[in-house]
N, C-alpha and C. Protein backbone atom coordinates (compact mmCIF):
# COMPACT_ATOMS: atom_id res chain seq x y z
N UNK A 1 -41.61 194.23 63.67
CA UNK A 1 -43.05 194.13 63.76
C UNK A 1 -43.64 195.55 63.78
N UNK A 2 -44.85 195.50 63.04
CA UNK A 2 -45.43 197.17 62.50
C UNK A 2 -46.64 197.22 64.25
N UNK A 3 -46.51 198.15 64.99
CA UNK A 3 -47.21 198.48 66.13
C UNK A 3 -48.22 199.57 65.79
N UNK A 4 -48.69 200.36 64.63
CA UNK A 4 -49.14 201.75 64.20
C UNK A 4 -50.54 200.83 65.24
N UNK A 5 -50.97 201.82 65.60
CA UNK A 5 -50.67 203.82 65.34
C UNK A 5 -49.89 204.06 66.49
N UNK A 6 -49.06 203.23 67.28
CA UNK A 6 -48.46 203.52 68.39
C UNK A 6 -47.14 203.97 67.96
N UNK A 7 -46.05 204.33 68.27
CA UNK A 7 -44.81 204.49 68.50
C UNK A 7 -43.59 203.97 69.88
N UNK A 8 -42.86 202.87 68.88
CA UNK A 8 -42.17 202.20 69.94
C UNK A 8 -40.66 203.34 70.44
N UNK A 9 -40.65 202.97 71.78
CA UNK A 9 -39.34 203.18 72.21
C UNK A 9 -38.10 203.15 71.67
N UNK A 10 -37.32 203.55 71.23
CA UNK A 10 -35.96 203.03 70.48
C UNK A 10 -35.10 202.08 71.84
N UNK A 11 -34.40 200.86 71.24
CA UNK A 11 -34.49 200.12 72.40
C UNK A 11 -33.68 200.37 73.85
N UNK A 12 -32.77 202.09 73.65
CA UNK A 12 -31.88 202.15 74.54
C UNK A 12 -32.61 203.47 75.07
N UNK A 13 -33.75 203.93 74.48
CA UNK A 13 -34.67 204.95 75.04
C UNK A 13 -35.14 204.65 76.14
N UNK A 14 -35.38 205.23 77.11
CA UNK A 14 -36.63 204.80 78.51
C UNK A 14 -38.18 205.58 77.86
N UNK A 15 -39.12 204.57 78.82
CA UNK A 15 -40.33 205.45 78.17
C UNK A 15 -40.56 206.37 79.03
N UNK A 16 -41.54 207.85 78.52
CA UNK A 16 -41.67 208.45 79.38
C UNK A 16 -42.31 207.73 80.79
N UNK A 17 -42.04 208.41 81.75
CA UNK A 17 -43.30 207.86 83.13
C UNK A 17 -44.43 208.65 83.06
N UNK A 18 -45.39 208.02 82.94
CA UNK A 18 -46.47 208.32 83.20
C UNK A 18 -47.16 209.71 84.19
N UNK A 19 -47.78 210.45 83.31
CA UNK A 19 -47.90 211.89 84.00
C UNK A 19 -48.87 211.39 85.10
N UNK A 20 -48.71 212.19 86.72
CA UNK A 20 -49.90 211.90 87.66
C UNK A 20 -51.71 212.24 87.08
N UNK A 21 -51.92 211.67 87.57
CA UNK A 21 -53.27 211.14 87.05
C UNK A 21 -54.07 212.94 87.51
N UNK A 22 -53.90 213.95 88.01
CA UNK A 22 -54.17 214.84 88.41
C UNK A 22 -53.95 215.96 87.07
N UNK A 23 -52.78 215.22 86.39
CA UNK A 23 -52.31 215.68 85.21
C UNK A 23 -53.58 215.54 84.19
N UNK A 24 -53.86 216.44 83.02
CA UNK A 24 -54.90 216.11 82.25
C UNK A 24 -53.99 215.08 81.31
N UNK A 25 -52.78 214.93 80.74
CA UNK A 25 -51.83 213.92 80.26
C UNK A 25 -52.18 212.79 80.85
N UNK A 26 -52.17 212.67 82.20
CA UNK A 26 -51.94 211.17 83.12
C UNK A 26 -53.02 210.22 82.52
N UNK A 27 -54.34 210.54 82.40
CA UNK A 27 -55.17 209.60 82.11
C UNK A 27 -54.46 208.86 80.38
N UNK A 28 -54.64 209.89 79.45
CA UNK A 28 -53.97 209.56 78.32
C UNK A 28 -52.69 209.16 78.17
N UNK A 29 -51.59 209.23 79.72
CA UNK A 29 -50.64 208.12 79.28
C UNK A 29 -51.25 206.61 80.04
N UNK A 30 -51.58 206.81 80.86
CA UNK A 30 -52.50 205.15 81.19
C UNK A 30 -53.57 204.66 79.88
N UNK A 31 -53.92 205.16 79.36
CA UNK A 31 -55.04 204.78 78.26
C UNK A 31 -54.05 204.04 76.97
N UNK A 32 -53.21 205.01 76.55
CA UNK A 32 -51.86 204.77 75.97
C UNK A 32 -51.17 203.44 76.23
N UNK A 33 -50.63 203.11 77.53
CA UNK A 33 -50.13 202.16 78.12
C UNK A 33 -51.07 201.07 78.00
N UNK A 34 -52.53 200.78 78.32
CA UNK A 34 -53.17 200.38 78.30
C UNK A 34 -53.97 199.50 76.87
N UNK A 35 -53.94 200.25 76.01
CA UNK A 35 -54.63 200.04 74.82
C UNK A 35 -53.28 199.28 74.11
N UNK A 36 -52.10 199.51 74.37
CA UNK A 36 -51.10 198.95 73.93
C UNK A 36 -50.50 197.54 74.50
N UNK A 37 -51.02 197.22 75.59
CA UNK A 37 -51.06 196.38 76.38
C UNK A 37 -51.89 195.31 75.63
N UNK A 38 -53.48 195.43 75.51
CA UNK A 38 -53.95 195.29 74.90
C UNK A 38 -53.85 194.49 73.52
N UNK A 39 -53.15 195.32 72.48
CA UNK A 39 -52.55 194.66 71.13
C UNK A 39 -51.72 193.60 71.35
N UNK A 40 -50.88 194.17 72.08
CA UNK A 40 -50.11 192.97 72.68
C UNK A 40 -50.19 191.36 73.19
N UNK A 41 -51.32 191.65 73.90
CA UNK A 41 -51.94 190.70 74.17
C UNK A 41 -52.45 189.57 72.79
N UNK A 42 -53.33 190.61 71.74
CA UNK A 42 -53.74 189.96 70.94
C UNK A 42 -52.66 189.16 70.07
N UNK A 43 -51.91 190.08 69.16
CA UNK A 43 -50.76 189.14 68.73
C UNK A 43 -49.89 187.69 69.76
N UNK A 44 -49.90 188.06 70.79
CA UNK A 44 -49.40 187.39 71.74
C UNK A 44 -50.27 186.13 71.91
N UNK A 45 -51.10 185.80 72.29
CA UNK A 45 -52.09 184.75 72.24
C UNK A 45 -52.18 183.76 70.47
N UNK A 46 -52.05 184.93 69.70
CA UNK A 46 -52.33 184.40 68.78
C UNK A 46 -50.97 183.37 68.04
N UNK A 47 -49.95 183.62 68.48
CA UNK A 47 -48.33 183.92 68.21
C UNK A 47 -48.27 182.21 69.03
N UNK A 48 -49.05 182.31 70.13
CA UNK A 48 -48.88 181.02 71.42
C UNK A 48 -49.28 180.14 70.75
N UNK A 49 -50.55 180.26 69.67
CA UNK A 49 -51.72 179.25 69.88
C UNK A 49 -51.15 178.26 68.44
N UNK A 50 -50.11 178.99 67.77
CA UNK A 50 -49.43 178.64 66.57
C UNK A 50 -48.20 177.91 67.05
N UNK A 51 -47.89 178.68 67.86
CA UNK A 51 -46.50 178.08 68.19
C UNK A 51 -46.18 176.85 69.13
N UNK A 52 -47.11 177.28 70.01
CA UNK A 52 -46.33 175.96 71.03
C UNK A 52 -47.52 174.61 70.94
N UNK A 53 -47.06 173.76 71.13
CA UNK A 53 -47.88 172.38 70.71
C UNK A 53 -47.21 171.69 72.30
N UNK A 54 -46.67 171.94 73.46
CA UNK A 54 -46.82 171.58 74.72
C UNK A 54 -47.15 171.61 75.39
N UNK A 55 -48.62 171.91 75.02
CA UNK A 55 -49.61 172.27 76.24
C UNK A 55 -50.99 171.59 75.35
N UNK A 56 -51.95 171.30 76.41
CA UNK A 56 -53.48 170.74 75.49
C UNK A 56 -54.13 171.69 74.85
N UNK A 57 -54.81 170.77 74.21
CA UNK A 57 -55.94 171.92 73.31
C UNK A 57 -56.94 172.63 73.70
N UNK A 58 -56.82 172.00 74.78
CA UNK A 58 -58.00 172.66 75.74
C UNK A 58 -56.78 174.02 76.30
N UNK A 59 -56.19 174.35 76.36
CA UNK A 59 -55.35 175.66 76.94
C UNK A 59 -55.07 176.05 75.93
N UNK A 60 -54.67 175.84 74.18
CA UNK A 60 -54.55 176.42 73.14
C UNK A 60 -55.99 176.96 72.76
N UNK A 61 -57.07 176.26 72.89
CA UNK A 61 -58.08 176.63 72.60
C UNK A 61 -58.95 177.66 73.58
N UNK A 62 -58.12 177.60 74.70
CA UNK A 62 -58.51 178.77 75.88
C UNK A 62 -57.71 180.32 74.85
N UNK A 63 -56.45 179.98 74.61
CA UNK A 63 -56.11 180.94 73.76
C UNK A 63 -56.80 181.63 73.01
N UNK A 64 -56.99 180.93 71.84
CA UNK A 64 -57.99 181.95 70.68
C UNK A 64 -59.15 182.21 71.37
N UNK A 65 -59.75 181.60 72.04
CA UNK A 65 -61.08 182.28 72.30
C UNK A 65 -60.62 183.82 73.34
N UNK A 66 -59.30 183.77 73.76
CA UNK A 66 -59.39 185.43 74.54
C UNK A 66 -59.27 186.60 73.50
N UNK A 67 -58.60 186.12 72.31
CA UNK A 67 -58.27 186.88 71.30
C UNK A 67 -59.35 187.91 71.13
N UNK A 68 -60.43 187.45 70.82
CA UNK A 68 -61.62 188.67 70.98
C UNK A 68 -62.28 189.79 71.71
N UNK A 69 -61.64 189.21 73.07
CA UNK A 69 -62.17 189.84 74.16
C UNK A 69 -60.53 190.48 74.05
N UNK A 70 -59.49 190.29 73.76
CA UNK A 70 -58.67 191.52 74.13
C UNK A 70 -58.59 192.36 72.59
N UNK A 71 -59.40 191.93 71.61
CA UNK A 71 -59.35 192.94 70.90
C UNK A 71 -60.45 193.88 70.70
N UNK A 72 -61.25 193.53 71.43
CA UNK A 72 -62.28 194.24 72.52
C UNK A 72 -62.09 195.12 73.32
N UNK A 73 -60.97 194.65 74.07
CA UNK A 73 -60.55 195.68 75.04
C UNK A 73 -59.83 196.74 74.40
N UNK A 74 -58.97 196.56 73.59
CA UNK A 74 -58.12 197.22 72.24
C UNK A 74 -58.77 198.64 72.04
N UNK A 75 -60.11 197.78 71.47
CA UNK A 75 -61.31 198.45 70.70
C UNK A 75 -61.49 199.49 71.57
N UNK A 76 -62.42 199.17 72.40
CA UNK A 76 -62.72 200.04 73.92
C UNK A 76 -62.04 201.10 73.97
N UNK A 77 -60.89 200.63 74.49
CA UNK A 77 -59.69 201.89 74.93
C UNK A 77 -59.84 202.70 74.12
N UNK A 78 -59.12 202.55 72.30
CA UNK A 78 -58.65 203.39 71.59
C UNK A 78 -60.41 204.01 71.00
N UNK A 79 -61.44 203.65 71.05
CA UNK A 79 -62.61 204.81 71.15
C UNK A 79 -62.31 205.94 72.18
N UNK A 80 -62.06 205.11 73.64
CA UNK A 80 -62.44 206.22 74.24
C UNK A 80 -61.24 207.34 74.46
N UNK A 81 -60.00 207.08 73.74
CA UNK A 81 -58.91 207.95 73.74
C UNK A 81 -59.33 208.88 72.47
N UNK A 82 -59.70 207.92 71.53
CA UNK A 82 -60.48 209.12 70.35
C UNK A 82 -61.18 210.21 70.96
N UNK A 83 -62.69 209.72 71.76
CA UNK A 83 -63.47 210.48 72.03
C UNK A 83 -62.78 211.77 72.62
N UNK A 84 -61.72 211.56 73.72
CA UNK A 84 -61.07 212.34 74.58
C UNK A 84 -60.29 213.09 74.05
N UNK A 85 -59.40 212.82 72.46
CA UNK A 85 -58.29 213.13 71.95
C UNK A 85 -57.34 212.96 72.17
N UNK A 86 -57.28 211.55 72.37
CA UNK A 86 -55.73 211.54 73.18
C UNK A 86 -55.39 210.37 71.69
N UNK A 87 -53.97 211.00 71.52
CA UNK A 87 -53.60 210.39 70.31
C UNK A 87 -52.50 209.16 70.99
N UNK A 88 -52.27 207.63 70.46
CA UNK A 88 -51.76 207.02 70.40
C UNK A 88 -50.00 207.18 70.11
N UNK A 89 -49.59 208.18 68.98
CA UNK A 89 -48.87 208.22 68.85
C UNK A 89 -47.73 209.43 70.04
N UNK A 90 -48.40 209.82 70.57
CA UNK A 90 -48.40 211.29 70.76
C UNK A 90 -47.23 211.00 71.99
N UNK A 91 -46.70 209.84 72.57
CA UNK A 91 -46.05 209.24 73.24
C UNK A 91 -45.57 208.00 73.29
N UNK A 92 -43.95 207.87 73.24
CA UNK A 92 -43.79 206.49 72.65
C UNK A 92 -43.65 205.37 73.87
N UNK A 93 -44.09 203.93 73.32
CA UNK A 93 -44.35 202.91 74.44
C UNK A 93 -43.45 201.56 74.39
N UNK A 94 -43.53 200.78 75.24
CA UNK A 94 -42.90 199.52 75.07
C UNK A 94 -42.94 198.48 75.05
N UNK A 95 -42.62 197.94 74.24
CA UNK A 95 -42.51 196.65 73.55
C UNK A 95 -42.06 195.38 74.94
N UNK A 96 -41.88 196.12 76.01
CA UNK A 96 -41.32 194.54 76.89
C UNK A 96 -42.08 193.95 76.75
N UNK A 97 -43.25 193.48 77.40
CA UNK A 97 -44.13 192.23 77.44
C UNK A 97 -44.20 191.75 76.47
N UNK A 98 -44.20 192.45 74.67
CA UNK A 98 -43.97 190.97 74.26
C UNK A 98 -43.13 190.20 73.92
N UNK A 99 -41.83 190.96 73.95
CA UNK A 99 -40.06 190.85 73.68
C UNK A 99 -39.83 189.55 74.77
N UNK A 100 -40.79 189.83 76.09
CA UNK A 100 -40.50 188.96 77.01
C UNK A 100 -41.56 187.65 76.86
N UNK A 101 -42.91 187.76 76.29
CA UNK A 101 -43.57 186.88 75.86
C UNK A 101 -42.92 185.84 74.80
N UNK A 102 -42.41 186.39 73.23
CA UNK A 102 -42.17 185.93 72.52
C UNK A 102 -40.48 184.95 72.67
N UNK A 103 -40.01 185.61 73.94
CA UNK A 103 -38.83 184.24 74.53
C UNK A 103 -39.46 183.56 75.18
N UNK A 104 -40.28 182.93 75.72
CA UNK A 104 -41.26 182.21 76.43
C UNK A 104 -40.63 180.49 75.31
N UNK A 105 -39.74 179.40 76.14
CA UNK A 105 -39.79 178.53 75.62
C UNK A 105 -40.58 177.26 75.58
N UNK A 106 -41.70 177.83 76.56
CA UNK A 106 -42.65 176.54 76.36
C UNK A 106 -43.89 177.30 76.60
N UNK A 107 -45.06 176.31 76.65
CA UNK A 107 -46.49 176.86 76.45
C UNK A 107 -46.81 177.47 77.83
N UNK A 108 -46.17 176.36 78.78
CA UNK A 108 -46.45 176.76 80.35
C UNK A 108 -45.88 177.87 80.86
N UNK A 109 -44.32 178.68 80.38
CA UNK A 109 -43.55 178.98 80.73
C UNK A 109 -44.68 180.84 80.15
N UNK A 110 -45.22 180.54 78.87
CA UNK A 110 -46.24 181.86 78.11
C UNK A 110 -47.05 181.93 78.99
N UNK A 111 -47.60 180.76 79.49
CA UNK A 111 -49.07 180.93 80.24
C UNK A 111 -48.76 181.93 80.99
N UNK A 112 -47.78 181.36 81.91
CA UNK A 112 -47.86 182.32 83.12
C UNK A 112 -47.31 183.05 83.45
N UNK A 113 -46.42 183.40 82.26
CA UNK A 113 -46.23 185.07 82.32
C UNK A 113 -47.29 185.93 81.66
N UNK A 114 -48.01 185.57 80.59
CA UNK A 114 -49.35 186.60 80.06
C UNK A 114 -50.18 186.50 81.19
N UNK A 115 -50.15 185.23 82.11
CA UNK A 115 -51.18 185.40 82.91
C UNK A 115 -51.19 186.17 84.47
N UNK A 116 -49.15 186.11 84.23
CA UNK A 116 -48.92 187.55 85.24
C UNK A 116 -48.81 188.99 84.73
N UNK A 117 -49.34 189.28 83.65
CA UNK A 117 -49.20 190.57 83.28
C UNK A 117 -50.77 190.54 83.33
N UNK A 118 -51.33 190.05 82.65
CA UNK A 118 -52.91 189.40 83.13
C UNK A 118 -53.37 190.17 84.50
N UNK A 119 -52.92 189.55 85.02
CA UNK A 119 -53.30 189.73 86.50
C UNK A 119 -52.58 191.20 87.06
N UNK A 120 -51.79 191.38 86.96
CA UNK A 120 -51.25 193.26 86.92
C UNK A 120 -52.14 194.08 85.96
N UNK A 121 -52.51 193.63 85.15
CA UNK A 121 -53.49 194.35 84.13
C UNK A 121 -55.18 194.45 84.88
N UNK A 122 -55.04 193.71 85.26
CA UNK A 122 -56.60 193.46 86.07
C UNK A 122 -56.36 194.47 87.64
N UNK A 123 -55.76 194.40 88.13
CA UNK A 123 -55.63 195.12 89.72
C UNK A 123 -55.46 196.54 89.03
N UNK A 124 -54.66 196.70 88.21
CA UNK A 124 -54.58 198.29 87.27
C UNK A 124 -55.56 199.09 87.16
N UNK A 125 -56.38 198.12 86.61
CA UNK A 125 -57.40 197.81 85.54
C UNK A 125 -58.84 198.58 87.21
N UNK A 126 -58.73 197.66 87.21
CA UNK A 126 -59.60 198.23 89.01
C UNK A 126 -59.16 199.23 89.98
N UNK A 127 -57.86 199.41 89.76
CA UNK A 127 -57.42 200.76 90.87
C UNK A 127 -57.93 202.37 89.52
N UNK A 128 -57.91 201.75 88.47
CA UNK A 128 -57.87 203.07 87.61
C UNK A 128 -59.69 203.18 87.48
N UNK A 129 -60.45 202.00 87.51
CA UNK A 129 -61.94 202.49 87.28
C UNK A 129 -62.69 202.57 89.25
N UNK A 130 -61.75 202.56 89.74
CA UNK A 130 -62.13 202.94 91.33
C UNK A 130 -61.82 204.78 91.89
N UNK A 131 -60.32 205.05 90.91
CA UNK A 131 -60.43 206.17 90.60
C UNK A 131 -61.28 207.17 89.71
N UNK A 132 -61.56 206.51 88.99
CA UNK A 132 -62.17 207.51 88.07
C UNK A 132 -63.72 207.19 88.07
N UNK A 133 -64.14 206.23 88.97
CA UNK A 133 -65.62 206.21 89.08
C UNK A 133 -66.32 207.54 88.79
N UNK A 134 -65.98 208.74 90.13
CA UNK A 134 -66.72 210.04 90.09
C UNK A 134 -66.04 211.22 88.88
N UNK A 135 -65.32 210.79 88.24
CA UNK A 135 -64.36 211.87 87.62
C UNK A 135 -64.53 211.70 86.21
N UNK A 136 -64.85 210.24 86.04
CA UNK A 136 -64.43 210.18 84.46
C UNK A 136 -65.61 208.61 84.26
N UNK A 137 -67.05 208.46 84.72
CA UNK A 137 -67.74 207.54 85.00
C UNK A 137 -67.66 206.56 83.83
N UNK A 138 -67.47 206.95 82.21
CA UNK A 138 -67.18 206.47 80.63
C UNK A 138 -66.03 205.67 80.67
N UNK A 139 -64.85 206.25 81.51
CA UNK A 139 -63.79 205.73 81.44
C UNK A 139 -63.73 204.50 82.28
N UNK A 140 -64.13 204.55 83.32
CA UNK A 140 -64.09 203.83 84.29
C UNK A 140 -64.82 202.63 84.16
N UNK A 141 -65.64 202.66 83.58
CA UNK A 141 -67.03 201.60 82.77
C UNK A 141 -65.81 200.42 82.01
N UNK A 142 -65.13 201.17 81.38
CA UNK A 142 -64.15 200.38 79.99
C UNK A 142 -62.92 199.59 80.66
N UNK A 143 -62.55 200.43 81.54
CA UNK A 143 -61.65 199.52 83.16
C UNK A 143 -62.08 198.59 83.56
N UNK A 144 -63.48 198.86 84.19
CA UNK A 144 -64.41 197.47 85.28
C UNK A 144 -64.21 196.57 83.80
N UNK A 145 -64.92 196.71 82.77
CA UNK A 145 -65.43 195.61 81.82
C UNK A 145 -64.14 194.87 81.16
N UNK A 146 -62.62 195.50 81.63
CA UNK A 146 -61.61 194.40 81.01
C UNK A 146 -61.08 193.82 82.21
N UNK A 147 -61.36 194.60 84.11
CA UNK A 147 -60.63 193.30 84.90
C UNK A 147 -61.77 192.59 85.22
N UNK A 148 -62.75 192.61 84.47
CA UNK A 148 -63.95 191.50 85.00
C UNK A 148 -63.60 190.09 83.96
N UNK A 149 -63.14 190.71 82.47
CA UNK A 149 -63.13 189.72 81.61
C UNK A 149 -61.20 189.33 82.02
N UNK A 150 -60.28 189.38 82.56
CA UNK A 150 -59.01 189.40 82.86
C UNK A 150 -59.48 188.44 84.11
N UNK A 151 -60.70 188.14 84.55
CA UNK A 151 -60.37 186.86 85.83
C UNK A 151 -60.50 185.91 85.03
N UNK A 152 -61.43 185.55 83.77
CA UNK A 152 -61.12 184.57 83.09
C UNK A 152 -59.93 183.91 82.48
N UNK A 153 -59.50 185.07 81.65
CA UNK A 153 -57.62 184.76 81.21
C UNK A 153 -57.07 184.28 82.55
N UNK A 154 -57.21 184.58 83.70
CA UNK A 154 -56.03 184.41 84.72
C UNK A 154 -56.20 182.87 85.22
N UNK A 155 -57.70 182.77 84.98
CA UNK A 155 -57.94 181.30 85.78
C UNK A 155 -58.13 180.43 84.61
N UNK A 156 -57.53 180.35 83.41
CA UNK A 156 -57.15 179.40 82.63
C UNK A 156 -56.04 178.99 82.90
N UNK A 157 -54.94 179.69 83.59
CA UNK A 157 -53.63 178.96 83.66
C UNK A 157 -53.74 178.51 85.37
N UNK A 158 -54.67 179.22 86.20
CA UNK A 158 -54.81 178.42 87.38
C UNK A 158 -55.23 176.99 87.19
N UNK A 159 -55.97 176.71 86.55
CA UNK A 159 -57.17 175.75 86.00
C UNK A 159 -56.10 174.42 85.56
N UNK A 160 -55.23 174.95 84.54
CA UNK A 160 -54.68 174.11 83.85
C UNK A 160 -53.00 173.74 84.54
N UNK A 161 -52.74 175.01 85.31
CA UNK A 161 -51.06 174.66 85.23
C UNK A 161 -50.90 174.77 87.12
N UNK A 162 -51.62 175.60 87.50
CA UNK A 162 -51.97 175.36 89.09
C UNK A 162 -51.50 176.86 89.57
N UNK A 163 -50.72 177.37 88.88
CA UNK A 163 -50.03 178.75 88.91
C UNK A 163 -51.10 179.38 90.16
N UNK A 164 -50.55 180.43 90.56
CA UNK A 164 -51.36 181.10 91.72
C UNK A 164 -50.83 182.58 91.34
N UNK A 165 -52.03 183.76 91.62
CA UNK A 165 -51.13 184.78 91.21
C UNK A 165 -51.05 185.37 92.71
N UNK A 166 -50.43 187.19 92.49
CA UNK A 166 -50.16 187.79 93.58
C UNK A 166 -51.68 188.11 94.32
N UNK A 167 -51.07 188.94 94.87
CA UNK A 167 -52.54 189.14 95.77
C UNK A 167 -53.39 189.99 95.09
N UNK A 168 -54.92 189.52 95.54
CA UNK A 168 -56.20 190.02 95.15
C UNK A 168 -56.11 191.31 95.47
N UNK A 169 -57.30 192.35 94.91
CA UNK A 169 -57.57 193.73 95.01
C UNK A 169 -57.86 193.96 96.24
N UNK A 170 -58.47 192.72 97.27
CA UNK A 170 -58.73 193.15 98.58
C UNK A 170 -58.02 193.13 99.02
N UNK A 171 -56.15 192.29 98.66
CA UNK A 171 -54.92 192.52 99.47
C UNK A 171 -54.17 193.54 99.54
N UNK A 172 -54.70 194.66 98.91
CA UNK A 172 -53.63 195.61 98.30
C UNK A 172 -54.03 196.88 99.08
């Protein structure tokens, strides 16, 4: 599968770790991580909504409709890594979530693992625009606006499959 403009891991490579956020790198490897997350998502949903027929249409059709909003979020990110210059390729990333999505043998079994990366993506998603409120106010804007739209994804598989995730941002 073609990932451009990113660059995958070779599969016995580790990825780099993420420079501290103090680092002028750190933000652009979270943005990186992030925006790739992102794609992921999209193929991933879209990959579900074809494939599995064990779940209702009402949860397949919860599917495509996120498709937009995470290629939204996609969108978002990779502007504001443009604006900043932070190149996509410039560090290579990984493919788990969807290596681990795309073994997913049933619809329920996808739900709620996208909807636990979902939900790690959202607390992320809020610890990184809580940081960067005073530092980086552009960036932080593009954070709030994907874990606000990430409670929706999460409470489609509450809704439908009963799943519960980890703890809220106020537990942490």
């Amino acid at each position: 599968m073609c990932w451009e403009p990113f660059v995958l891991a070779a599969p016995d490579q580790k990825v780099p770790f993420p420079k501290p956020m103090s680092h002028t790198e750190g933000l652009g490897d979270r943005l990186r991580i992030a925006a790739f997350a992102e794609l992921q998502a999209v193929r991933a949903f879209g990959w579900a909504a074809e494939h599995f027929r064990d779940v209702s249409m009402e949860v397949i059709n919860g599917w495509e409709r996120q498709i937009p909003e995470e290629k939204l979020h996609f969108r978002l990110i990779m502007e504001r890594m443009n604006n900043l210059g932070i190149q996509p390729h410039q560090k290579p990333v990984s493919a788990q979530l969807s290596e681990t999505l795309y073994q997913c043998q049933t619809g329920k079994a996808f739900a709620i693992e996208i909807a636990t990366a979902e939900h790690r993506g959202r607390l992320a998603a809020l610890k990184m625009a809580a940081y960067l409120e005073n530092r980086d106010p552009v960036t932080a804007r593009v954070f709030l606006r994907i874990a606000r739209d990430e409670v929706a994804h999460v409470q489609l598989v509450i809704d439908h499959f009963g799943w519960t995730p980890g703890p809220s941002p106020a537990d942490l």
